[in-house]
C-alpha atoms as a PDB file:
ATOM      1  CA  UNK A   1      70.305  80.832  63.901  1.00  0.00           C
ATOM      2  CA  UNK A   2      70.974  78.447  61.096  1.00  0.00           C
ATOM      3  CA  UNK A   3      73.034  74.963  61.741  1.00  0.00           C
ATOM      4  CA  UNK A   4      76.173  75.048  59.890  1.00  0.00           C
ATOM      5  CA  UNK A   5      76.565  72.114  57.394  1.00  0.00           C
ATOM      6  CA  UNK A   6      79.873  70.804  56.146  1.00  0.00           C
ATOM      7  CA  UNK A   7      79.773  69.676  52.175  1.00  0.00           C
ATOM      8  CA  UNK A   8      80.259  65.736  51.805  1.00  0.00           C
ATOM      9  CA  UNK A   9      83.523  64.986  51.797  1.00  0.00           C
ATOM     10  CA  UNK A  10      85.705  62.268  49.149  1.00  0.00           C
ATOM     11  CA  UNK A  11      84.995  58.772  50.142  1.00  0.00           C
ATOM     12  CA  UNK A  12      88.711  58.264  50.906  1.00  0.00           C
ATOM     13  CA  UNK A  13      88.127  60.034  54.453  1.00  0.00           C
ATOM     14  CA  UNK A  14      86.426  59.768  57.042  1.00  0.00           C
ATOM     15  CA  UNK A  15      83.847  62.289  58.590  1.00  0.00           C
ATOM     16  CA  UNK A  16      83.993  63.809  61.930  1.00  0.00           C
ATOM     17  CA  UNK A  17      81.029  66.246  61.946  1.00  0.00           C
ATOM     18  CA  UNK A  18      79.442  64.399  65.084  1.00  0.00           C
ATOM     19  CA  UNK A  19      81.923  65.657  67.841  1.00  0.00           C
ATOM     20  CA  UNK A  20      81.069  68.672  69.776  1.00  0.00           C
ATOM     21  CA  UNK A  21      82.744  71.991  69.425  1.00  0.00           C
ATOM     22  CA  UNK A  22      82.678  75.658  69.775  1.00  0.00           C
ATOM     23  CA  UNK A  23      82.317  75.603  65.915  1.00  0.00           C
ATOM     24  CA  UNK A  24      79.062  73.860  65.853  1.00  0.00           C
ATOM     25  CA  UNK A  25      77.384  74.388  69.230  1.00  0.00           C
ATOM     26  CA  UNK A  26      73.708  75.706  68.722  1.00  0.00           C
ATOM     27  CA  UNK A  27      71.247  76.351  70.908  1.00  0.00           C
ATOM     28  CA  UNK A  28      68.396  74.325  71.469  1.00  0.00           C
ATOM     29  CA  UNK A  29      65.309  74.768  69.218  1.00  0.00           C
ATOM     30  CA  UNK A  30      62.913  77.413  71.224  1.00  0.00           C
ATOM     31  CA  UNK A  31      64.909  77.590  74.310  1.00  0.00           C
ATOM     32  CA  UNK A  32      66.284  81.263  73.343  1.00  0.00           C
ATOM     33  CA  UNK A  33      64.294  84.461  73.729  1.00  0.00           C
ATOM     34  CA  UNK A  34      65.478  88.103  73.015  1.00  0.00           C
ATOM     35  CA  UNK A  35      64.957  89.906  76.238  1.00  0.00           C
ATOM     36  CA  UNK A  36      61.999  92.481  76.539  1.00  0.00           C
ATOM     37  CA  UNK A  37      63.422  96.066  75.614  1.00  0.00           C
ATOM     38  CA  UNK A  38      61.285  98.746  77.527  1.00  0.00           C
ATOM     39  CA  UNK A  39      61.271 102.574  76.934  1.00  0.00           C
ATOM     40  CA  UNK A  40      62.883 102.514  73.445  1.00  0.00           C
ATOM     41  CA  UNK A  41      60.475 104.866  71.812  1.00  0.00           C
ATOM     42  CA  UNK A  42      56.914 104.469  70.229  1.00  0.00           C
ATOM     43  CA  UNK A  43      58.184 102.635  67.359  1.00  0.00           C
ATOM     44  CA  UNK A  44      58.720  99.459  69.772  1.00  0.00           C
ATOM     45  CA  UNK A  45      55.321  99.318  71.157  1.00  0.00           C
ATOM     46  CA  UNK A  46      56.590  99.088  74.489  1.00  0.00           C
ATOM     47  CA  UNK A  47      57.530 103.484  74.842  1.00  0.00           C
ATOM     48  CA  UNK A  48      56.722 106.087  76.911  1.00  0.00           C
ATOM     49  CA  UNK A  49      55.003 104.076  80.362  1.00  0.00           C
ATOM     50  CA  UNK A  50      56.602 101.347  79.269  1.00  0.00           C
ATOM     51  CA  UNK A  51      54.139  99.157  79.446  1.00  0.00           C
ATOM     52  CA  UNK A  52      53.220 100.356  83.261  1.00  0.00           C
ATOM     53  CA  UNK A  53      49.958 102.151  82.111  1.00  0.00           C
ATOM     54  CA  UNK A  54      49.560 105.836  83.986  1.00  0.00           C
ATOM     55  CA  UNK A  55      50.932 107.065  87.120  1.00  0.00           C
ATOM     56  CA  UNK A  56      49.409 104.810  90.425  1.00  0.00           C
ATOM     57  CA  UNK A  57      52.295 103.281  93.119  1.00  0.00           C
ATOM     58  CA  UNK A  58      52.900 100.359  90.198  1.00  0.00           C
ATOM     59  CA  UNK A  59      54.350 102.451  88.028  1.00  0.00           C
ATOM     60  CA  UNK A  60      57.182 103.917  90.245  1.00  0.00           C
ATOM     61  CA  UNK A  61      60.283 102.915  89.988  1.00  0.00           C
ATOM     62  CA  UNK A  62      61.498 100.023  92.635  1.00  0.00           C
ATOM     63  CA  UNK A  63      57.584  99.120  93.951  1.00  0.00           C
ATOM     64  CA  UNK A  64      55.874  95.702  92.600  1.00  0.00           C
ATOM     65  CA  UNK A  65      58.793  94.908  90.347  1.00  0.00           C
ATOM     66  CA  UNK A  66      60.414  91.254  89.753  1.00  0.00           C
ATOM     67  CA  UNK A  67      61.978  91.359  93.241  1.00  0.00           C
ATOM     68  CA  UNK A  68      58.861  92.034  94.669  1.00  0.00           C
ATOM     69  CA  UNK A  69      58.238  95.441  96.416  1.00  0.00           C
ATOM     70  CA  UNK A  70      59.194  97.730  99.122  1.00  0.00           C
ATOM     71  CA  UNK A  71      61.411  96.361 101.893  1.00  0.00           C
ATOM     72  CA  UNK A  72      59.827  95.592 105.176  1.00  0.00           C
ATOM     73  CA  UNK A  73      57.017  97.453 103.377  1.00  0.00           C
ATOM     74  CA  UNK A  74      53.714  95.493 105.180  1.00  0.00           C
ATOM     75  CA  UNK A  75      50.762  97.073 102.891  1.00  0.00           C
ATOM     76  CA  UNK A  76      50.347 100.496 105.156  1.00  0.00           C
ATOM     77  CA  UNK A  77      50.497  98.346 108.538  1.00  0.00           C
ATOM     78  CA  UNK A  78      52.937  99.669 111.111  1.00  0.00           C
ATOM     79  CA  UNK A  79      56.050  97.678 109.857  1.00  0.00           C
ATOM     80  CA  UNK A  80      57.766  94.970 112.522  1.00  0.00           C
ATOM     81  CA  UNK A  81      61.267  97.080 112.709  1.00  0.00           C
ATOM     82  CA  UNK A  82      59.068 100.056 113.880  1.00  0.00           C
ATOM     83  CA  UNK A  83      56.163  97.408 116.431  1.00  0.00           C
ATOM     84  CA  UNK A  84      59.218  96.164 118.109  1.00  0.00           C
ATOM     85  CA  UNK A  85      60.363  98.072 121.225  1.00  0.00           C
ATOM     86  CA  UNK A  86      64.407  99.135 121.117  1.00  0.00           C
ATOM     87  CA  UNK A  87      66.231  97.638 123.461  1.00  0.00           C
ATOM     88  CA  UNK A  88      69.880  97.041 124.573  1.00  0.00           C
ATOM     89  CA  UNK A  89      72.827  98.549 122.941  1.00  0.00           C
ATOM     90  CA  UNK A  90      76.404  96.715 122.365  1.00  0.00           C
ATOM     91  CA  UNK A  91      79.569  97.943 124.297  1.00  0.00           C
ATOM     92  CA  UNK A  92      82.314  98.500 122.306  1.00  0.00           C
ATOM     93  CA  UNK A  93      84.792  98.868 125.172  1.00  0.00           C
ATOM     94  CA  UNK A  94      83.709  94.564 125.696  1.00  0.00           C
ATOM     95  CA  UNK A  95      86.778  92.173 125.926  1.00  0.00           C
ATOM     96  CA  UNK A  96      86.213  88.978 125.176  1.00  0.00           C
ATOM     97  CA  UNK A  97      88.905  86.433 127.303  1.00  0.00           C
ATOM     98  CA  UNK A  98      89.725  82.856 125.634  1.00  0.00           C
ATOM     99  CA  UNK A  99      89.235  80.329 128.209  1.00  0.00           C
ATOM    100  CA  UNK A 100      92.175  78.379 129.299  1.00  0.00           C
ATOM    101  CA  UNK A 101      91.482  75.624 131.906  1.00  0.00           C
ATOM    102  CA  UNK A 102      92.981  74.059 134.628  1.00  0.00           C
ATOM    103  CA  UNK A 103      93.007  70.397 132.620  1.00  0.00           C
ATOM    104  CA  UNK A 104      95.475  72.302 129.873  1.00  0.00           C
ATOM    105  CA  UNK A 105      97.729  73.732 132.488  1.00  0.00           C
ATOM    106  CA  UNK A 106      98.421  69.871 133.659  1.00  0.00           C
ATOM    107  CA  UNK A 107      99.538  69.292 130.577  1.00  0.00           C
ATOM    108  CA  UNK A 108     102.520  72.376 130.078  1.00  0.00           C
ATOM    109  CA  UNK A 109     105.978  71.259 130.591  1.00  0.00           C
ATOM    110  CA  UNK A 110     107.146  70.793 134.102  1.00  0.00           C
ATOM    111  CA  UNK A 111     108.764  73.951 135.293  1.00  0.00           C
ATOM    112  CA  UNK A 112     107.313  76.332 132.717  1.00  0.00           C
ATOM    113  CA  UNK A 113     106.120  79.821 133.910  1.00  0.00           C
ATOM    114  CA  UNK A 114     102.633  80.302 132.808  1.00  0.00           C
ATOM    115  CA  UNK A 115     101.831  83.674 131.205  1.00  0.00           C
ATOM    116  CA  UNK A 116      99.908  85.290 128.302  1.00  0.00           C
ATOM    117  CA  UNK A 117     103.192  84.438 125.928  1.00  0.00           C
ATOM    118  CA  UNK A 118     104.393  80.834 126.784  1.00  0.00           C
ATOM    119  CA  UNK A 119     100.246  79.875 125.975  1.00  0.00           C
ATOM    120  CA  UNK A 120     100.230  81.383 122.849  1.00  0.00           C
ATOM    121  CA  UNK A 121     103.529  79.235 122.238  1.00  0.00           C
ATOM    122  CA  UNK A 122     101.986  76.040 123.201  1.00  0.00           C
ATOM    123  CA  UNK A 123      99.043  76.631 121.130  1.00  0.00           C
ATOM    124  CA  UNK A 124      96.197  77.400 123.791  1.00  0.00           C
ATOM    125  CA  UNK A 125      95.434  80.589 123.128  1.00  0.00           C
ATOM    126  CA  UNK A 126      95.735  82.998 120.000  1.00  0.00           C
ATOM    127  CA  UNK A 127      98.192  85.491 120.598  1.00  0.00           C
ATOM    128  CA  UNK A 128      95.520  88.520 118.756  1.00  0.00           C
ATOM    129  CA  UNK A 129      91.977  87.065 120.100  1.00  0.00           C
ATOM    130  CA  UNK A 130      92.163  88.929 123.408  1.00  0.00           C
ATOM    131  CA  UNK A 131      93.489  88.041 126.862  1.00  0.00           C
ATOM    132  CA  UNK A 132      93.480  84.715 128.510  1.00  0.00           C
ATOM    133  CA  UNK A 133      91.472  83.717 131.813  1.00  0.00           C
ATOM    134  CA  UNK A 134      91.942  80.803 133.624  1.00  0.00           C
ATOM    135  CA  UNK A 135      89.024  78.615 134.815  1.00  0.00           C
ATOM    136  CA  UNK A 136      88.857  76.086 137.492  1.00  0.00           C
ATOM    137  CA  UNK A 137      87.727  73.206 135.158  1.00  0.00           C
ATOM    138  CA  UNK A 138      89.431  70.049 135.785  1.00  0.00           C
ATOM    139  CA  UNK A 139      92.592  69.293 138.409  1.00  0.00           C
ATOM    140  CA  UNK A 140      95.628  70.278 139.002  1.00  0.00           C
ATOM    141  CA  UNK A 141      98.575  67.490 140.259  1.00  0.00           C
ATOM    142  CA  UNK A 142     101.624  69.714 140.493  1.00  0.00           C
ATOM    143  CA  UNK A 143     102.858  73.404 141.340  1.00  0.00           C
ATOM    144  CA  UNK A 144     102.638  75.841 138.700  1.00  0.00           C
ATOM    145  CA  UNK A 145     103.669  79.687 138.588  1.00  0.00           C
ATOM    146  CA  UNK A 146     101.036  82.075 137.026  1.00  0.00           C
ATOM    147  CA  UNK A 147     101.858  85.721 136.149  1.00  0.00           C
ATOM    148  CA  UNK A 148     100.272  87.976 134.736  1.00  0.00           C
ATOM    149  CA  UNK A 149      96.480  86.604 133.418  1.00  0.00           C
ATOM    150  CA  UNK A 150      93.827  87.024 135.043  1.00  0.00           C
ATOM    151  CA  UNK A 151      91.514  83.453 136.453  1.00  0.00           C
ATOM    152  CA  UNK A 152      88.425  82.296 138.509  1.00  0.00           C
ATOM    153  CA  UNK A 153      88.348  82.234 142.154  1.00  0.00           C
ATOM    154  CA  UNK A 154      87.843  78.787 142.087  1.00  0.00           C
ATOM    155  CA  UNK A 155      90.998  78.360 139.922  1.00  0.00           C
ATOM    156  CA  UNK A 156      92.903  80.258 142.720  1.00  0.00           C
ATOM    157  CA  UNK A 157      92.391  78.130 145.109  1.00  0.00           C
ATOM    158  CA  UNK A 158      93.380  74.987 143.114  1.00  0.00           C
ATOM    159  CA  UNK A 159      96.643  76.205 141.957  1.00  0.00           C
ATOM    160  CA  UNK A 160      97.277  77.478 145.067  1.00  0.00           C
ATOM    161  CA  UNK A 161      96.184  74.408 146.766  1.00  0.00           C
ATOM    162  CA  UNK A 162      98.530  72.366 144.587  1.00  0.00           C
ATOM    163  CA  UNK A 163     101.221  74.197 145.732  1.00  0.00           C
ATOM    164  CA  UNK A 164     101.389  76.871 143.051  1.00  0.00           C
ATOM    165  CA  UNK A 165     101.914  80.560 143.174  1.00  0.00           C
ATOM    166  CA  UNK A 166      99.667  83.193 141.542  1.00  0.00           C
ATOM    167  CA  UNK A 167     101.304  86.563 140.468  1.00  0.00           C
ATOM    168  CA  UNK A 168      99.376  89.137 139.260  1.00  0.00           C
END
């Protein structure tokens, strides 16, 4: 591709032909190469096998290519997705609790009736990431009232032992 010139211009003004623009951007010298065309006919010199000689697993289609060949394809060897044993499965029917301790509870407003909604209003818990459970982490100083979530043994015993009451 050619570099366009501009013709010299009256000596009254001045020239601007060094600034960069979309009118006058080239690329660099050598740094662009047409792509390879395979398969175009004999004409091209690059027809028929397209330059992937006769038959053989190298000249199939997705084997030995730029992105390399097969996946988990190991050169005949029994492949690691088929050495491994299977093991486990994953239960769907799994609920996953968010953890709300006993330090957090401590800091609720006195008075307030701890359930599943009044958390998600404080901002412990997300109201659509699953149930809460309350843990026996931490202390608890005063008397709270908590329906309707489940909790640890241990955390049981606290609340009650503060002087709480648990209601399931």
């Amino acid at each position: 591709m050619a570099r366009k010139t501009t013709a010299p211009r009256p000596s009254g003004t001045t020239e601007r032909s060094d600034r960069i623009g979309l009118h006058n951007l080239v690329p660099a010298p050598g740094s662009h190469k047409n792509r390879k065309r395979l398969g175009r006919g004999p004409g091209s010199g690059t027809g028929k096998t397209s330059g992937k000689g006769h038959k053989g697993i190298k000249a199939r289609a997705g084997h030995h290519g730029p992105g390399g060949g097969k996946p988990r394809f190991e050169g005949g060897q029994m492949p690691l997705t088929r050495r491994l044993p299977k093991r486990g499965f994953t239960n769907i029917f799994r609920v996953e609790h968010q953890v709300v301790r006993l330090n957090d509870l401590e800091r609720l407003p006195e008075g307030m009736e701890v359930t599943q909604q009044t958390l998600a209003d404080v901002g412990l818990i997300h109201k659509r990431k699953g149930p809460a459970k309350v843990l026996a982490n931490g202390d608890l100083s005063r008397a709270v009232t908590v329906r309707g979530i489940k909790m640890s043994a241990g955390a049981r015993e606290k609340i009650e032992a503060a002087g709480g009451r648990v209601e399931e």
